[in-house]
C-alpha atoms as a PDB file:
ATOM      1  CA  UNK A   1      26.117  -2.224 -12.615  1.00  0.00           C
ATOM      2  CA  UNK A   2      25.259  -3.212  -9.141  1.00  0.00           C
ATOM      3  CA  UNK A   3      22.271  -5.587  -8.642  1.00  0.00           C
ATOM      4  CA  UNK A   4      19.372  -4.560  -6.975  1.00  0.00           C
ATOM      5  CA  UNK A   5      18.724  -5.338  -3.436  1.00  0.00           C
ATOM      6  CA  UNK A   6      15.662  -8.670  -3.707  1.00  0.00           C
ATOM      7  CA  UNK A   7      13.605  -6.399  -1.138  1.00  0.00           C
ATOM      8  CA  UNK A   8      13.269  -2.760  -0.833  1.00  0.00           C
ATOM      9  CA  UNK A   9      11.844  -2.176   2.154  1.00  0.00           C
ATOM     10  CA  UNK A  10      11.251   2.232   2.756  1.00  0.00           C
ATOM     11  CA  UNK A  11       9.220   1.997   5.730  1.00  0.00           C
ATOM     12  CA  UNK A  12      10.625   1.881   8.829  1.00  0.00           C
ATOM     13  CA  UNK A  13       8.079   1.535  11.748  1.00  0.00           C
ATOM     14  CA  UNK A  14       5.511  -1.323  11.739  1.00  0.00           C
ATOM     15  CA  UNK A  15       1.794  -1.159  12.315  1.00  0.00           C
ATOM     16  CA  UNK A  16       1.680   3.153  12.529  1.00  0.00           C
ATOM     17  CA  UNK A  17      -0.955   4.860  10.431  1.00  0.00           C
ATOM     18  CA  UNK A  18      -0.145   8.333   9.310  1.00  0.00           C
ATOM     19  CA  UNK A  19      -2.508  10.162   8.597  1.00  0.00           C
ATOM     20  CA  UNK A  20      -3.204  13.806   7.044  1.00  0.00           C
ATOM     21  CA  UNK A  21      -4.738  16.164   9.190  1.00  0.00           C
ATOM     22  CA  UNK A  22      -7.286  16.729   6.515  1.00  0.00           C
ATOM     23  CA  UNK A  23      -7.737  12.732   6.118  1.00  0.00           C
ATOM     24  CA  UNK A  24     -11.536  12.716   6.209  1.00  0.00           C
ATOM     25  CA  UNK A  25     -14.327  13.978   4.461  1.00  0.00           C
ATOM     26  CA  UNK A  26     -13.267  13.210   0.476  1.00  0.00           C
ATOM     27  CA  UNK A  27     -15.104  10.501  -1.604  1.00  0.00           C
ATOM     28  CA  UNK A  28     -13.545   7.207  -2.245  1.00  0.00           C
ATOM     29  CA  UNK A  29     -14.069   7.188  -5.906  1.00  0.00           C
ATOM     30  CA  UNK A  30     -10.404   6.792  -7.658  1.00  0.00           C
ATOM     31  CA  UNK A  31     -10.209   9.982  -9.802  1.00  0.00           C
ATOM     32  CA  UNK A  32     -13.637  11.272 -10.023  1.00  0.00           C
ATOM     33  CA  UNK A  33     -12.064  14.605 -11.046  1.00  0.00           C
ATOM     34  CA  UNK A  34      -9.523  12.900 -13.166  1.00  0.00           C
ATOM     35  CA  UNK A  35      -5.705  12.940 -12.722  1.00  0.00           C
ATOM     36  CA  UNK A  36      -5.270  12.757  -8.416  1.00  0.00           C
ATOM     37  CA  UNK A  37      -2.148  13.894  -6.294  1.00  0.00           C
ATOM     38  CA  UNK A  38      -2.077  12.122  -2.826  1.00  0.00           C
ATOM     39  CA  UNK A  39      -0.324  13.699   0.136  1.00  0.00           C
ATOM     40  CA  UNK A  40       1.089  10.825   2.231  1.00  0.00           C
ATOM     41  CA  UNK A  41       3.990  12.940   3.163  1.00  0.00           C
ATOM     42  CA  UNK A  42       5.256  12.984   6.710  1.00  0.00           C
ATOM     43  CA  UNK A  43       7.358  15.738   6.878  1.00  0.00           C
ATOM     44  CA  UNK A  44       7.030  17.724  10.458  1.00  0.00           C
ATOM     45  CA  UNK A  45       5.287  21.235  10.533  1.00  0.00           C
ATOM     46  CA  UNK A  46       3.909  20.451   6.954  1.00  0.00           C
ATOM     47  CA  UNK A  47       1.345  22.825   6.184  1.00  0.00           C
ATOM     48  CA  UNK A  48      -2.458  21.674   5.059  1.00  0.00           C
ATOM     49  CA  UNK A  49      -1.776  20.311   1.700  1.00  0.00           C
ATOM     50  CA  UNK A  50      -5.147  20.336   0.569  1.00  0.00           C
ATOM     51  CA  UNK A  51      -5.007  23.979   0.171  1.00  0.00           C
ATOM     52  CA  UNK A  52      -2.533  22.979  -3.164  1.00  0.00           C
ATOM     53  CA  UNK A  53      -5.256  20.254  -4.404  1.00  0.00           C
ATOM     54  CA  UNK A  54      -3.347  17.433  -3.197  1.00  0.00           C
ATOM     55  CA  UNK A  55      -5.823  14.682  -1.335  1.00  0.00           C
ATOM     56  CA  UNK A  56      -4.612  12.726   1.521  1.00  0.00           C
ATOM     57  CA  UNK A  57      -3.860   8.671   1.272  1.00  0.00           C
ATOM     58  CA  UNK A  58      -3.324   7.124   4.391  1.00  0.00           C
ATOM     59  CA  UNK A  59      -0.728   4.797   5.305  1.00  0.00           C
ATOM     60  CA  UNK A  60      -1.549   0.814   7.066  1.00  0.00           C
ATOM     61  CA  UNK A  61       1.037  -1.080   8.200  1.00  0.00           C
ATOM     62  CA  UNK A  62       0.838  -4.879   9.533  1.00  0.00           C
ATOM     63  CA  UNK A  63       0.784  -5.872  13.443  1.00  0.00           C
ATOM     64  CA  UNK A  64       4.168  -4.923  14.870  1.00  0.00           C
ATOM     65  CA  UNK A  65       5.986  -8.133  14.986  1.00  0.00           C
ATOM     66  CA  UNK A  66       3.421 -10.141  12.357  1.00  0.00           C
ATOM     67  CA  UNK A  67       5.833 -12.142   9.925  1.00  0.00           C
ATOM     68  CA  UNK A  68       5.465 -15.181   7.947  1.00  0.00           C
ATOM     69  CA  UNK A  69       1.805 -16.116   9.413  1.00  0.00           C
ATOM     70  CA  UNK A  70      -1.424 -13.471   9.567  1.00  0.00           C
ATOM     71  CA  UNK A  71      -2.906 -12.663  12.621  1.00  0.00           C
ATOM     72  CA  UNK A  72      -6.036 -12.082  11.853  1.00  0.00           C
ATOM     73  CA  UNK A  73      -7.042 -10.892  14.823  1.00  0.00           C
ATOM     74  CA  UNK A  74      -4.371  -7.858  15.561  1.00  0.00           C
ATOM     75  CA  UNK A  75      -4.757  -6.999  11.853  1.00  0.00           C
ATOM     76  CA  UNK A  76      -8.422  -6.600  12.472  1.00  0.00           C
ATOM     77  CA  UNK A  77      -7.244  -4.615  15.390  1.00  0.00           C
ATOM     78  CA  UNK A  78      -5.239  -2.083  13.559  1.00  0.00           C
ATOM     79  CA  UNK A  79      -7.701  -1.421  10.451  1.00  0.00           C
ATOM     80  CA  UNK A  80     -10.062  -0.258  12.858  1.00  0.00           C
ATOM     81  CA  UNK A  81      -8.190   3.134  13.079  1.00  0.00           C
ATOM     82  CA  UNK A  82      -9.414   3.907   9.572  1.00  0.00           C
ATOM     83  CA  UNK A  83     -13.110   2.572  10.081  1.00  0.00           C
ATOM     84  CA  UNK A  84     -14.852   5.632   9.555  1.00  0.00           C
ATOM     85  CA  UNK A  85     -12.975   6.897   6.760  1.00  0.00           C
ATOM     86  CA  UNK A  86     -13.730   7.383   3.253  1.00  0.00           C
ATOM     87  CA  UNK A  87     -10.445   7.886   2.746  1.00  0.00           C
ATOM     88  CA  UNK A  88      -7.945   5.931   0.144  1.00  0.00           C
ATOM     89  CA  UNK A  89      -5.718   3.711   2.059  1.00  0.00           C
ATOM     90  CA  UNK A  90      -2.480   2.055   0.955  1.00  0.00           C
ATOM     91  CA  UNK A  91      -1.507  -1.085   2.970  1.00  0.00           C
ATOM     92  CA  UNK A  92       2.093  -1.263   3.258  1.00  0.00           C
ATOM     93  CA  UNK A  93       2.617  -5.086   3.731  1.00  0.00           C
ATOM     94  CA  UNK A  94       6.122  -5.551   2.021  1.00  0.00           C
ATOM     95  CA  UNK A  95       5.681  -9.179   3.826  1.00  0.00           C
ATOM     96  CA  UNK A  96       5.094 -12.118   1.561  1.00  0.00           C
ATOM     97  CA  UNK A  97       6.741 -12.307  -1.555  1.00  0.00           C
ATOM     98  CA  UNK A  98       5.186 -13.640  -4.726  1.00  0.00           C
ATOM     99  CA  UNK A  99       8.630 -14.514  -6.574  1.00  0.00           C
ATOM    100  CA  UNK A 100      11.979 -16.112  -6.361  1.00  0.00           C
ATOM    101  CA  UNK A 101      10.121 -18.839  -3.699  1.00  0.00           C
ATOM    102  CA  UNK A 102       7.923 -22.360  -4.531  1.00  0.00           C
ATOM    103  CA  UNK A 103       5.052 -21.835  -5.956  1.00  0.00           C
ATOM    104  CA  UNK A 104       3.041 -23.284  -2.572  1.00  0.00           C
ATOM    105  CA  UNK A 105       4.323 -20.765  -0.768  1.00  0.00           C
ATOM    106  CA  UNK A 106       3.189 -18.205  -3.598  1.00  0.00           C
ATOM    107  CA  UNK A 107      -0.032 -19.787  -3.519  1.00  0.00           C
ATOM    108  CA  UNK A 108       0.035 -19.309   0.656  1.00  0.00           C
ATOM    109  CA  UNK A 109       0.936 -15.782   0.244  1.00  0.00           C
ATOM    110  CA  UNK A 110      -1.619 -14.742  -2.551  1.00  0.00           C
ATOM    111  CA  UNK A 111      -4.292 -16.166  -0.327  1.00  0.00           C
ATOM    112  CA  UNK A 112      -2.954 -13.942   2.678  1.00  0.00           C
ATOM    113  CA  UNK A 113      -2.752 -10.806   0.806  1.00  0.00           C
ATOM    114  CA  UNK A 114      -6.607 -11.532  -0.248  1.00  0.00           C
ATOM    115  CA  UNK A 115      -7.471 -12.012   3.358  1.00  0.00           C
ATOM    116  CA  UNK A 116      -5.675  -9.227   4.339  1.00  0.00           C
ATOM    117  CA  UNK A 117      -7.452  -6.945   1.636  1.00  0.00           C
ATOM    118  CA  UNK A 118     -10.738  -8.269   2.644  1.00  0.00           C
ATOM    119  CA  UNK A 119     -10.706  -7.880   6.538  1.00  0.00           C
ATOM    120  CA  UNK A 120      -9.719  -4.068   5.819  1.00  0.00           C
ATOM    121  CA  UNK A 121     -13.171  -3.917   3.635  1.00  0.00           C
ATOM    122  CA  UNK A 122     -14.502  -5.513   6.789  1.00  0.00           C
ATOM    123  CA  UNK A 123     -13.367  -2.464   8.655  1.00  0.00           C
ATOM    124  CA  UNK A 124     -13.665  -0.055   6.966  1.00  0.00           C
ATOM    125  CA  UNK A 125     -16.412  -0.290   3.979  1.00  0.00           C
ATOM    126  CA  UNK A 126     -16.289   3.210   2.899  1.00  0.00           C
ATOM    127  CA  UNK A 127     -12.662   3.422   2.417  1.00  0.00           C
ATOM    128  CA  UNK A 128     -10.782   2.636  -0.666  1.00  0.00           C
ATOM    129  CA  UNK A 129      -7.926   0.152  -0.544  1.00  0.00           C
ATOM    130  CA  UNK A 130      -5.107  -1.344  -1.909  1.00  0.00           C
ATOM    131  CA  UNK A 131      -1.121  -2.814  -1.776  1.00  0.00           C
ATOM    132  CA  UNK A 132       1.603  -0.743  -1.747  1.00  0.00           C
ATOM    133  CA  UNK A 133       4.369  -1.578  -4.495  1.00  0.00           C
ATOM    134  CA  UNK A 134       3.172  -5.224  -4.147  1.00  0.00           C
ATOM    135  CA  UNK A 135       1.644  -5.242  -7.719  1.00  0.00           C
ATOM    136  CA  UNK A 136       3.201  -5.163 -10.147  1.00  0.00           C
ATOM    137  CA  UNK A 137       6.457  -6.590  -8.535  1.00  0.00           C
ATOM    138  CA  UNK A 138       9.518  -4.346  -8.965  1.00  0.00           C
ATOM    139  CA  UNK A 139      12.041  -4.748 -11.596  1.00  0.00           C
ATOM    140  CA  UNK A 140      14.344  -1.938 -12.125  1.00  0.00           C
ATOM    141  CA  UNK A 141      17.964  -3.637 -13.810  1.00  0.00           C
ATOM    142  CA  UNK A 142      15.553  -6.091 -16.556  1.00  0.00           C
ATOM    143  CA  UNK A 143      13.666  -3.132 -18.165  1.00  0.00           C
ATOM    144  CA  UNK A 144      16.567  -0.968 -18.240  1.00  0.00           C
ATOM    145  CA  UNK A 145      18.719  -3.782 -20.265  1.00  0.00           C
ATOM    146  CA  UNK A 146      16.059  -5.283 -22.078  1.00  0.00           C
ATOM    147  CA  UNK A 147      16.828  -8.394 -20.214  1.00  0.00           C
ATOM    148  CA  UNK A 148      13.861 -10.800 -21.538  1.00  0.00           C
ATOM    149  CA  UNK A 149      15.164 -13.845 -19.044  1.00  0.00           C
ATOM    150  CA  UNK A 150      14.463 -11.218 -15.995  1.00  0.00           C
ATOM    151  CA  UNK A 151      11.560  -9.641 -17.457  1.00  0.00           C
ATOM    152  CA  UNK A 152       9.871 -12.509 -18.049  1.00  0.00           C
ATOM    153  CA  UNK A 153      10.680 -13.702 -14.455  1.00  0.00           C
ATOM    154  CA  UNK A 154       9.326 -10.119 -13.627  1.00  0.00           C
ATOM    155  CA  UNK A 155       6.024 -10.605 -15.587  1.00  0.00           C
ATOM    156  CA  UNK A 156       5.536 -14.294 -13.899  1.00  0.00           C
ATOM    157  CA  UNK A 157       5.805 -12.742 -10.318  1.00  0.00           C
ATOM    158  CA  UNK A 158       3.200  -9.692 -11.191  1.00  0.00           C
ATOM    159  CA  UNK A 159       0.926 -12.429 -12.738  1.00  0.00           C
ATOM    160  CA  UNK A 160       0.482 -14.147  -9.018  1.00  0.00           C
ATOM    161  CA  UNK A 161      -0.743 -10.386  -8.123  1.00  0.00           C
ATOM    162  CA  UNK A 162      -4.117 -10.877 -10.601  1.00  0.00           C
ATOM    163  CA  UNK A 163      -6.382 -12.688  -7.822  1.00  0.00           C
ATOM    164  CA  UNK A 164      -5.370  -9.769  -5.314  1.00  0.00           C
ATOM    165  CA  UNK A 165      -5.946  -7.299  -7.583  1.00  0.00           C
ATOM    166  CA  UNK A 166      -9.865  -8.578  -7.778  1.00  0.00           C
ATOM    167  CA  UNK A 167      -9.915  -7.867  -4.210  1.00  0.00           C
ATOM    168  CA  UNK A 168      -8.448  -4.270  -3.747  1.00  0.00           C
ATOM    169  CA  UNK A 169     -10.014  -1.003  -5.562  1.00  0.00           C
ATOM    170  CA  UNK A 170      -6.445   0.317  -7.125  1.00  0.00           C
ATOM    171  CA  UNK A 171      -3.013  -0.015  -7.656  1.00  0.00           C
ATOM    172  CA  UNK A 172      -0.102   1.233  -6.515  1.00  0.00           C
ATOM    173  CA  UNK A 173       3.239   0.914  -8.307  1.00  0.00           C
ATOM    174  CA  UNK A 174       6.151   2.097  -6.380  1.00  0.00           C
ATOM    175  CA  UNK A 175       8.529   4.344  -9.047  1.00  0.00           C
ATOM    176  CA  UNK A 176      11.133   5.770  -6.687  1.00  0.00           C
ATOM    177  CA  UNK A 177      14.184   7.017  -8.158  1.00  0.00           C
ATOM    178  CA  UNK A 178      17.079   4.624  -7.129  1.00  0.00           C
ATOM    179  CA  UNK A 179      19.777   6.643  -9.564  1.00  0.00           C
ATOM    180  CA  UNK A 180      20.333   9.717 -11.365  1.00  0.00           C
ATOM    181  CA  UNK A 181      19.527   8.874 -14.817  1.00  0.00           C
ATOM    182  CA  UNK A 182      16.514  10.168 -15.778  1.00  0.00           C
ATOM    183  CA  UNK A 183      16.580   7.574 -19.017  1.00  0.00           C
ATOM    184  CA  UNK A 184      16.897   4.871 -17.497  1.00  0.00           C
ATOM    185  CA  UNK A 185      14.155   6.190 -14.750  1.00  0.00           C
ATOM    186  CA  UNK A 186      11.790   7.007 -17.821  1.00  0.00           C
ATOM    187  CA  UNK A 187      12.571   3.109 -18.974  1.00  0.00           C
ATOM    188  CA  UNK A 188      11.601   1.779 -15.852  1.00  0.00           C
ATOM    189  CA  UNK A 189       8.614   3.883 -14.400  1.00  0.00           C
ATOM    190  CA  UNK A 190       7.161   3.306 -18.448  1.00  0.00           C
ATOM    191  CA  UNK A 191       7.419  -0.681 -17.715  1.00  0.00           C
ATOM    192  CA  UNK A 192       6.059  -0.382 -14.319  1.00  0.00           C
ATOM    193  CA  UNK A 193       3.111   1.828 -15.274  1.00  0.00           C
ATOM    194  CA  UNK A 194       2.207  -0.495 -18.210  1.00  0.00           C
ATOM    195  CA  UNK A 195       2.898  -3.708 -16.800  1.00  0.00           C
ATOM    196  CA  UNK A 196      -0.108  -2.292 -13.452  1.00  0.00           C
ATOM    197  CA  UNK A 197      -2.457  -2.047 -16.031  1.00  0.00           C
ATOM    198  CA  UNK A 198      -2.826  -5.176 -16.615  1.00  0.00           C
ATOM    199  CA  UNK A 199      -4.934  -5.167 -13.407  1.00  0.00           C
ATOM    200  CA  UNK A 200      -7.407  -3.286 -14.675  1.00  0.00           C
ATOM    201  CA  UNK A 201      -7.542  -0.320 -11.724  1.00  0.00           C
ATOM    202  CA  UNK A 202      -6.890   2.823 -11.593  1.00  0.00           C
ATOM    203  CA  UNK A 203      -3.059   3.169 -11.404  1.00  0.00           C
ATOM    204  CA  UNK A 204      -1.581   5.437  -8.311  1.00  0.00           C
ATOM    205  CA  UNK A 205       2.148   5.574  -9.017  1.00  0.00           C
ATOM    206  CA  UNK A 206       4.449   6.180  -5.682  1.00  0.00           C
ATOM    207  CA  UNK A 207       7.286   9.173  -6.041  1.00  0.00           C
ATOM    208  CA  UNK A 208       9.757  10.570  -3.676  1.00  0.00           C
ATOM    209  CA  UNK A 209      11.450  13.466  -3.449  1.00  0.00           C
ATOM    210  CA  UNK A 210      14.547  12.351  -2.503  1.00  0.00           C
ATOM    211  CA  UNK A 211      16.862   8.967  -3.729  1.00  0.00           C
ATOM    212  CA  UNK A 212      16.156   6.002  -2.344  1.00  0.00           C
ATOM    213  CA  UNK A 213      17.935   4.767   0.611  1.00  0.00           C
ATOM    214  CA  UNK A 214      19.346   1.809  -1.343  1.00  0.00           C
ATOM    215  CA  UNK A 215      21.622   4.302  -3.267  1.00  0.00           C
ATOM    216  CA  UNK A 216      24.609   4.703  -0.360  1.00  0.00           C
ATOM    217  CA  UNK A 217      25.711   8.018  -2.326  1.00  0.00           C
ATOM    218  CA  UNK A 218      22.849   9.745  -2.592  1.00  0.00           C
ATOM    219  CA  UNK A 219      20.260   8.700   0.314  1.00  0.00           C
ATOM    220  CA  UNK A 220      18.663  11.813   1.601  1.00  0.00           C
ATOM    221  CA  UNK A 221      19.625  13.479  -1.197  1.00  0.00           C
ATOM    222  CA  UNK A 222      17.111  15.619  -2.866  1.00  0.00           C
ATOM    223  CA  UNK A 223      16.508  14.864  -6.431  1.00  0.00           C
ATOM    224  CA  UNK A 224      17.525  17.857  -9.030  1.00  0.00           C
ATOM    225  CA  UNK A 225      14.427  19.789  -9.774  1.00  0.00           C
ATOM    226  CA  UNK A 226      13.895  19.447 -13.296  1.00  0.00           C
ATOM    227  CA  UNK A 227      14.485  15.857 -12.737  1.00  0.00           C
ATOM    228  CA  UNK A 228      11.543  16.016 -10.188  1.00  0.00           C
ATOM    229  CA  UNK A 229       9.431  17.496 -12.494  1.00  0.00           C
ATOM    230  CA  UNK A 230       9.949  15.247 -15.141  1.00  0.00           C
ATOM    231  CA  UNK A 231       8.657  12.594 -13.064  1.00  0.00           C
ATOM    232  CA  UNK A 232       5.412  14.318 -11.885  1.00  0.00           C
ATOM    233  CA  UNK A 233       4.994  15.015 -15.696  1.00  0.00           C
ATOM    234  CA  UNK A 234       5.736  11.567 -17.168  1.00  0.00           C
ATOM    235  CA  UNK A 235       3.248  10.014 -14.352  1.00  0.00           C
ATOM    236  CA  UNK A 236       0.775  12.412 -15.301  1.00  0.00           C
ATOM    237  CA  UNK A 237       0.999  11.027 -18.903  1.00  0.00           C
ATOM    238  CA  UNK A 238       0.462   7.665 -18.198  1.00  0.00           C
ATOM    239  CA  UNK A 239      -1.209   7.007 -14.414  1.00  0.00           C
ATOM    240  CA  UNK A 240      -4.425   7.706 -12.858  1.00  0.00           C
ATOM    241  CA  UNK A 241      -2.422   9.994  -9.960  1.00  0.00           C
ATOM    242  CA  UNK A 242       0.597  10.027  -8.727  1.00  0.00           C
ATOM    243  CA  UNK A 243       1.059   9.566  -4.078  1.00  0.00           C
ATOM    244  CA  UNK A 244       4.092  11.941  -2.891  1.00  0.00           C
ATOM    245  CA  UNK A 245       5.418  10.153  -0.415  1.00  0.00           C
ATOM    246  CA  UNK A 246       8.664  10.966   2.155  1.00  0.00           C
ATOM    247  CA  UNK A 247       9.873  13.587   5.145  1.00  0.00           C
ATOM    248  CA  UNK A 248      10.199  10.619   7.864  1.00  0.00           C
ATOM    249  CA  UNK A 249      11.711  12.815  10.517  1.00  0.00           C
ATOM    250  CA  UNK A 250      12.515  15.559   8.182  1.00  0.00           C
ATOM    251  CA  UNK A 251      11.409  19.138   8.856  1.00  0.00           C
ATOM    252  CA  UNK A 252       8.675  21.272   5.934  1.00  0.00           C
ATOM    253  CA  UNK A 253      10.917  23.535   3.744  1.00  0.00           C
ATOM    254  CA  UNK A 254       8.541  26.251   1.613  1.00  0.00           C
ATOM    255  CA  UNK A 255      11.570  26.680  -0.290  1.00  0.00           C
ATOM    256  CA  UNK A 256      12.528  23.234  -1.026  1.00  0.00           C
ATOM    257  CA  UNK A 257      12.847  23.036  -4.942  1.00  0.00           C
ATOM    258  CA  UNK A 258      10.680  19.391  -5.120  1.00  0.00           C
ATOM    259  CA  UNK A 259       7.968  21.560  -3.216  1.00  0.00           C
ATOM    260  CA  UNK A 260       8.300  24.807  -5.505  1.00  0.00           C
ATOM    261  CA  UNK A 261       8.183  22.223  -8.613  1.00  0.00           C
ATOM    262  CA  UNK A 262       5.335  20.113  -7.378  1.00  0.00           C
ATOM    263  CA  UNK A 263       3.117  23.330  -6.552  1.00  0.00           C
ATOM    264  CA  UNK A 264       3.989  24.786 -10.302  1.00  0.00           C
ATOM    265  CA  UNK A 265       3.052  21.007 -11.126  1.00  0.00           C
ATOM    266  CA  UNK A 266      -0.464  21.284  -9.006  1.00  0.00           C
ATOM    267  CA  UNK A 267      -1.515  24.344 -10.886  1.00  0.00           C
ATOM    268  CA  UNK A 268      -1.473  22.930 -13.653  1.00  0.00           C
ATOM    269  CA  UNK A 269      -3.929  20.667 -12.948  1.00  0.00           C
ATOM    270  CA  UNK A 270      -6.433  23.378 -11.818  1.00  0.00           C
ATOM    271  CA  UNK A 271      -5.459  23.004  -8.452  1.00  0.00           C
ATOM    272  CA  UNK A 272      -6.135  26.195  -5.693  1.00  0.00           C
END
């Protein structure tokens, strides 16, 4: 089987925030009415989510053209669009890795992703923050073979996330579906889930609707409904909440079967 790509990067545009049209005005307190469903979906004409019990999580990206170094400055500069919210707020800087380089430069990027982290407290106190798919890192091909050499590289690179983890409120694994094999999916998103506990946070797992873009054969492709629903029910099991996440220049279908699954999925949860 085919390796996976080193970085996944799903987000296209740098330094946008998205946010929900109902963004403000809900406590930052992970799960304070236990298991959470985050709207970060940017579908156009969607309607107003929260009328399904879905909460919104908004999206920070870095300074358009900020690479290896931080600016602090122009980061400060963007985090100010959330500064009044009370909001949760995933920062989406797939920048720095901690694996596969020296360990200097591990120790140069853990100290970044700290800074970063605290500068958006700066800004905005009330919100609640943390690192999109950064921690734990992503292993897909290790946990599906049992591969203990690549698992244990796996578990080495999530380690360097600990000191980070100190610094934001949660954790959000990224579990998107990369293949249509919902056993090897359940292998995976069970290592993921377990492996971000080890930061001691409430656990926000990432899910899309649709197969990853890394999958030539099936990007943009919907995945099958009860396959869907499987995945909303196997988060529930074992995460704090689960953030829907996709639509990027995609149009709202009421009749899409993700959408008819996830609002049978909402009600379950005592949602509206």
């Amino acid at each position: 089987m085919p390796a996976m790509p080193r970085a996944i990067n799903v987000f296209a545009s740098a330094a946008v925030l998205f946010l929900s049209a109902a963004g403000r005005g809900y406590g930052a307190s992970p799960a304070d009415n236990g298991f959470v469903v985050f709207d970060a979906l940017l579908y156009q004409h969607k309607p107003q989510l929260s009328a399904f019990g879905m909460r919104p999580a908004l999206q920070m990206n870095p300074p358009q053209g900020m690479n290896d170094e931080l600016d602090e400055a122009r980061t400060r500069q963007t985090m100010a669009a959330v500064k009044e919210s009370d909001a949760v707020v995933f920062l989406d800087y797939e920048t720095w890795p901690l694996g596969g380089v020296p360990p200097q430069i591990i120790a140069a990027n853990v100290a970044k992703y700290i800074r970063v982290a605290d500068i958006a407290h700066e800004a905005a106190p009330k919100a609640t923050f943390g690192f999109y798919g950064l921690m734990p890192c992503r292993e897909y091909w290790g946990l599906v073979n049992n591969d203990r050499r690549k698992i244990d590289e796996w578990r080495e690179c999530s380690r360097q996330g600990e000191a980070i983890a100190n610094h934001v409120e949660v954790i959000f694994p990224s579990l998107y579906t990369f293949y249509n094999d919902q056993n090897s999916w359940d292998i995976y998103a069970r290592g993921m889930i377990e492996e971000a506990r080890r930061y001691k946070k409430p656990v926000y797992v990432f899910l899309w609707p649709e197969f990853h873009v890394s999958n030539r054969l099936l990007k943009g492709t919907e995945i099958p409904a009860k396959f869907w629903r499987h995945e909303l029910d196997f988060c529930r099991g074992l995460a704090d909440g689960i953030v829907i996440w996709g639509g990027w220049q995609e149009q709202w279908r009421d009749d899409a079967p993700w959408w008819i699954e996830t609002k049978a999925f909402l009600a379950t949860l005592g949602a509206p």
